[in-house]
Protein backbone atom coordinates (compact mmCIF):
# COMPACT_ATOMS: atom_id res chain seq x y z
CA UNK A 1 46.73 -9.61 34.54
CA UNK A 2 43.19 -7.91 34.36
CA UNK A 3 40.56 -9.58 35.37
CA UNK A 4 36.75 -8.37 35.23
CA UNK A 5 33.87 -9.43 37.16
CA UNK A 6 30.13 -8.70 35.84
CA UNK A 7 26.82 -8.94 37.64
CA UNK A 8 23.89 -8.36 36.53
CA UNK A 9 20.60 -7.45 37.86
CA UNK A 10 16.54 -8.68 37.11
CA UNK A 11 14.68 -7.00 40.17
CA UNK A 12 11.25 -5.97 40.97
CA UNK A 13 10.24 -3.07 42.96
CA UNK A 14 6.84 -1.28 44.03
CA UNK A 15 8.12 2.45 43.26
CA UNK A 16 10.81 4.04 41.63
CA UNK A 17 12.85 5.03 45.00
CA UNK A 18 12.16 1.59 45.80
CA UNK A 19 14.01 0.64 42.33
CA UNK A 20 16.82 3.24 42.92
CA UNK A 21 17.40 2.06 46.47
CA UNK A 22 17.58 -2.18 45.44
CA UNK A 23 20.16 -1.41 42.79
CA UNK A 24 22.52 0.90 44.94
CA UNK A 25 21.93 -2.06 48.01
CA UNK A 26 22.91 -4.68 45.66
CA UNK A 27 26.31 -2.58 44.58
CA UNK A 28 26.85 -2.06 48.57
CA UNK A 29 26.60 -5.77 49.26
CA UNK A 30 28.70 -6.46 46.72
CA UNK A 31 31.32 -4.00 48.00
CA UNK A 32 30.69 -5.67 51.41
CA UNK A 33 31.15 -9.28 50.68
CA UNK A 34 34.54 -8.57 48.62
CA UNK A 35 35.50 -6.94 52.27
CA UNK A 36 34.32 -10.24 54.26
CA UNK A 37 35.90 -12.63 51.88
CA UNK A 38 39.32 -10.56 51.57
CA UNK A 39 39.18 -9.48 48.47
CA UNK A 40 42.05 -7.08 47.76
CA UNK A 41 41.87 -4.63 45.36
CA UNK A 42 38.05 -4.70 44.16
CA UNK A 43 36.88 -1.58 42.12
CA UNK A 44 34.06 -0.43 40.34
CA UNK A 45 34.34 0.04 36.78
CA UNK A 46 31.37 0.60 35.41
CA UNK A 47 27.14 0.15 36.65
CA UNK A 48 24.06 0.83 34.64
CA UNK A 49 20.92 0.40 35.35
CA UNK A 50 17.31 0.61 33.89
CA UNK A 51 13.90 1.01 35.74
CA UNK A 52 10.71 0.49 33.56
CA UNK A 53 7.50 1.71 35.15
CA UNK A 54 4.96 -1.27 34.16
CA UNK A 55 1.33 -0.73 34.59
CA UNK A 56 0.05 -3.14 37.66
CA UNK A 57 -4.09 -3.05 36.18
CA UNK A 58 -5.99 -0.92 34.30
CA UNK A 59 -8.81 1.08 35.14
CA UNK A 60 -12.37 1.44 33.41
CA UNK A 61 -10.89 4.02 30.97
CA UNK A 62 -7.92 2.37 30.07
CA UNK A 63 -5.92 4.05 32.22
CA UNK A 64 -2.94 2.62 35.13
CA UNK A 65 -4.23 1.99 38.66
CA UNK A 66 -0.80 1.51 40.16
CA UNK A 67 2.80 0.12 38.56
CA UNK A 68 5.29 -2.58 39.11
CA UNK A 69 9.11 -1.44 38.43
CA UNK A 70 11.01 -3.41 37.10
CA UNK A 71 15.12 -2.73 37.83
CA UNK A 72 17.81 -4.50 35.44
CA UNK A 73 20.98 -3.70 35.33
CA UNK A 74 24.60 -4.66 35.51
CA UNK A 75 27.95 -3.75 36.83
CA UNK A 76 31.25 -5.12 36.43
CA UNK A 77 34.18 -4.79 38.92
CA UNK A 78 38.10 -4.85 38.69
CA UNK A 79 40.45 -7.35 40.14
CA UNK A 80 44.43 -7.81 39.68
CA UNK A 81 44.08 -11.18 40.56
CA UNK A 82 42.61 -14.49 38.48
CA UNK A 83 42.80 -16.86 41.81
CA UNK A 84 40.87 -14.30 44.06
CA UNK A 85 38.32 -13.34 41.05
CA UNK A 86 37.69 -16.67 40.34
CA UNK A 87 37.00 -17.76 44.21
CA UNK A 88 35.13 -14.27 44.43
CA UNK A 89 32.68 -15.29 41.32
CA UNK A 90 31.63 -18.84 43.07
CA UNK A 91 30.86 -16.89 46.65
CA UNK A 92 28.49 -14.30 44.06
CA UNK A 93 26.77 -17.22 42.58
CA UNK A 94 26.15 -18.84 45.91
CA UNK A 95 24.77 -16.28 47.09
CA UNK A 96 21.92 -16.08 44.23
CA UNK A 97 24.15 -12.86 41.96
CA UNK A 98 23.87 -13.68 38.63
CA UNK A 99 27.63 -13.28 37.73
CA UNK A 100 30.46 -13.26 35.07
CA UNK A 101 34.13 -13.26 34.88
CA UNK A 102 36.45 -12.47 32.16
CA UNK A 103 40.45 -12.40 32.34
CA UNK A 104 43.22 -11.29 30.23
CA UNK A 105 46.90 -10.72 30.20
CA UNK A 106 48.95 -8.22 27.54
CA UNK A 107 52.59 -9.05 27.26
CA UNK A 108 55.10 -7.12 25.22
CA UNK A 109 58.12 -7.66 23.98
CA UNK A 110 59.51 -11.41 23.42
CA UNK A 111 57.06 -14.00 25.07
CA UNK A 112 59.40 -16.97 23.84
CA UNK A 113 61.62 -16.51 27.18
């Protein structure tokens, strides 16, 4: 059994390190409640992210005064276990992480048994 769980990310930030810094702290906190909760076997598969400078004002000749940063992203995690994903998703989402969860399962040879 694989099982996958997403987050995704829609954050604002005042610079770019700013940005870079509330993505990687999200990932860590993450990482950190899979390790209060007991979460066995949690790994990263995958995280992207993208940071769009967006002008704050304008000035007199058209140009930015200053810029807001906005950070989405996602990442999605691996799990060998359905029950544990499943009761990992719910403590995400209660804790404000936008979140997804997908499972499969790959059997060969004769599944009538």
């Amino acid at each position: 059994e694989n099982v996958t769980i997403g987050v995704q990310y829609n954050m604002t930030a005042g610079s770019l390190a700013e940005a870079k810094k509330m993505f990687d702290d999200r990932n860590a906190k993450i990482e950190a409640y899979a390790k209060e909760q007991g979460i066995p076997n949690l790994k990263a598969k995958n995280q992207n992210y993208n940071i769009n400078a967006m002008p704050q004002s304008r000035g007199a000749d058209g140009a930015p005064t200053g810029f807001t940063y906005r950070v989405t992203g996602s990442g999605s995690y691996a799990m060998d276990s359905a029950e544990a994903a499943f009761k990992f998703a719910e403590f995400l989402s209660s804790q404000n992480i936008q979140v997804n969860l997908q499972s499969s399962m790959y059997r060969t040879g004769n599944c009538n048994n």
